[in-house]
Protein backbone atom coordinates (compact mmCIF):
# COMPACT_ATOMS: atom_id res chain seq x y z
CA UNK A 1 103.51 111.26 92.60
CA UNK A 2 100.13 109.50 92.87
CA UNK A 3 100.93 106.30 91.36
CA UNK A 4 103.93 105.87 94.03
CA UNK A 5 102.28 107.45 96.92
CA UNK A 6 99.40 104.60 96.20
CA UNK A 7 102.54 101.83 96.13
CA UNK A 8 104.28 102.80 98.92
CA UNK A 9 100.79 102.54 100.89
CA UNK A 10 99.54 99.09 99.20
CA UNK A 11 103.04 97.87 99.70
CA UNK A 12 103.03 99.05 103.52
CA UNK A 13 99.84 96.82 103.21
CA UNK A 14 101.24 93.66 102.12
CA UNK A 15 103.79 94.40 104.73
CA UNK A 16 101.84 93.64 107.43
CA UNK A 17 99.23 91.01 106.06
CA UNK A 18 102.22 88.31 105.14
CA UNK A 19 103.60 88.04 108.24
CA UNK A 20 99.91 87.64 109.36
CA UNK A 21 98.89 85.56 107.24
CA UNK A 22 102.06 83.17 107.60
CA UNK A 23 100.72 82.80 111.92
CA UNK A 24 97.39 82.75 111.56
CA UNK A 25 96.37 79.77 112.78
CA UNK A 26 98.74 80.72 115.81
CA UNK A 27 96.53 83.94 116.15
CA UNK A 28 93.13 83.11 116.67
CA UNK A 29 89.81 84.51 116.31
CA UNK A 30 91.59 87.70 118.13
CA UNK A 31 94.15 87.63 115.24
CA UNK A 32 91.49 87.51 112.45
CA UNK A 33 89.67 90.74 114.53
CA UNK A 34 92.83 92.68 115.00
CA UNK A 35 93.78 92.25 110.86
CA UNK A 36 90.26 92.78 110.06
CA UNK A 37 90.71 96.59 112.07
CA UNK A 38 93.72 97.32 110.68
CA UNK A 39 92.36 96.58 106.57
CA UNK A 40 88.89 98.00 107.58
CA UNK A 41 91.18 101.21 108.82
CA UNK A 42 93.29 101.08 105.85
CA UNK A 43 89.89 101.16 103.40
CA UNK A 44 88.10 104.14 105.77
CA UNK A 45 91.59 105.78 104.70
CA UNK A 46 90.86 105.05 100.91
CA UNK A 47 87.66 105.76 100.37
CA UNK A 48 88.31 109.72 102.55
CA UNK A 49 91.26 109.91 99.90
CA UNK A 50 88.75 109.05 97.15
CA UNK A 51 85.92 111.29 98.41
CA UNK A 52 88.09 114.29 98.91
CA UNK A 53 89.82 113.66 95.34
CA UNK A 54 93.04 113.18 95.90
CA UNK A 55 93.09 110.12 93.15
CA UNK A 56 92.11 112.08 90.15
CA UNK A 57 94.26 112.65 87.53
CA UNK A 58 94.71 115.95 86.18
């Protein structure tokens, strides 16, 4: 369950940074602020996961 638990959240990821990625210049500084949030978010979310070990194998 771990190994698709951890795709179904990097794929969420990639997701939303394409279609971000394809406007960007469109965006703006704002735009570059708003995705850094979102993957700064998405790494705060990691690292709890790591910390509380919910990514070791047993």
């Amino acid at each position: 369950y771990l190994i698709a638990i951890m795709f179904i959240v990097f794929d969420l990821e990639i997701a939303f940074v394409f279609p971000w990625a394809v406007v960007f210049r469109d965006l703006g500084f704002l735009g570059l602020v708003e995705m850094g949030i979102f993957l700064g978010l998405l790494l705060l979310g990691f690292i709890y996961a790591w910390k509380k070990g919910a990514l070791e194998w047993e």
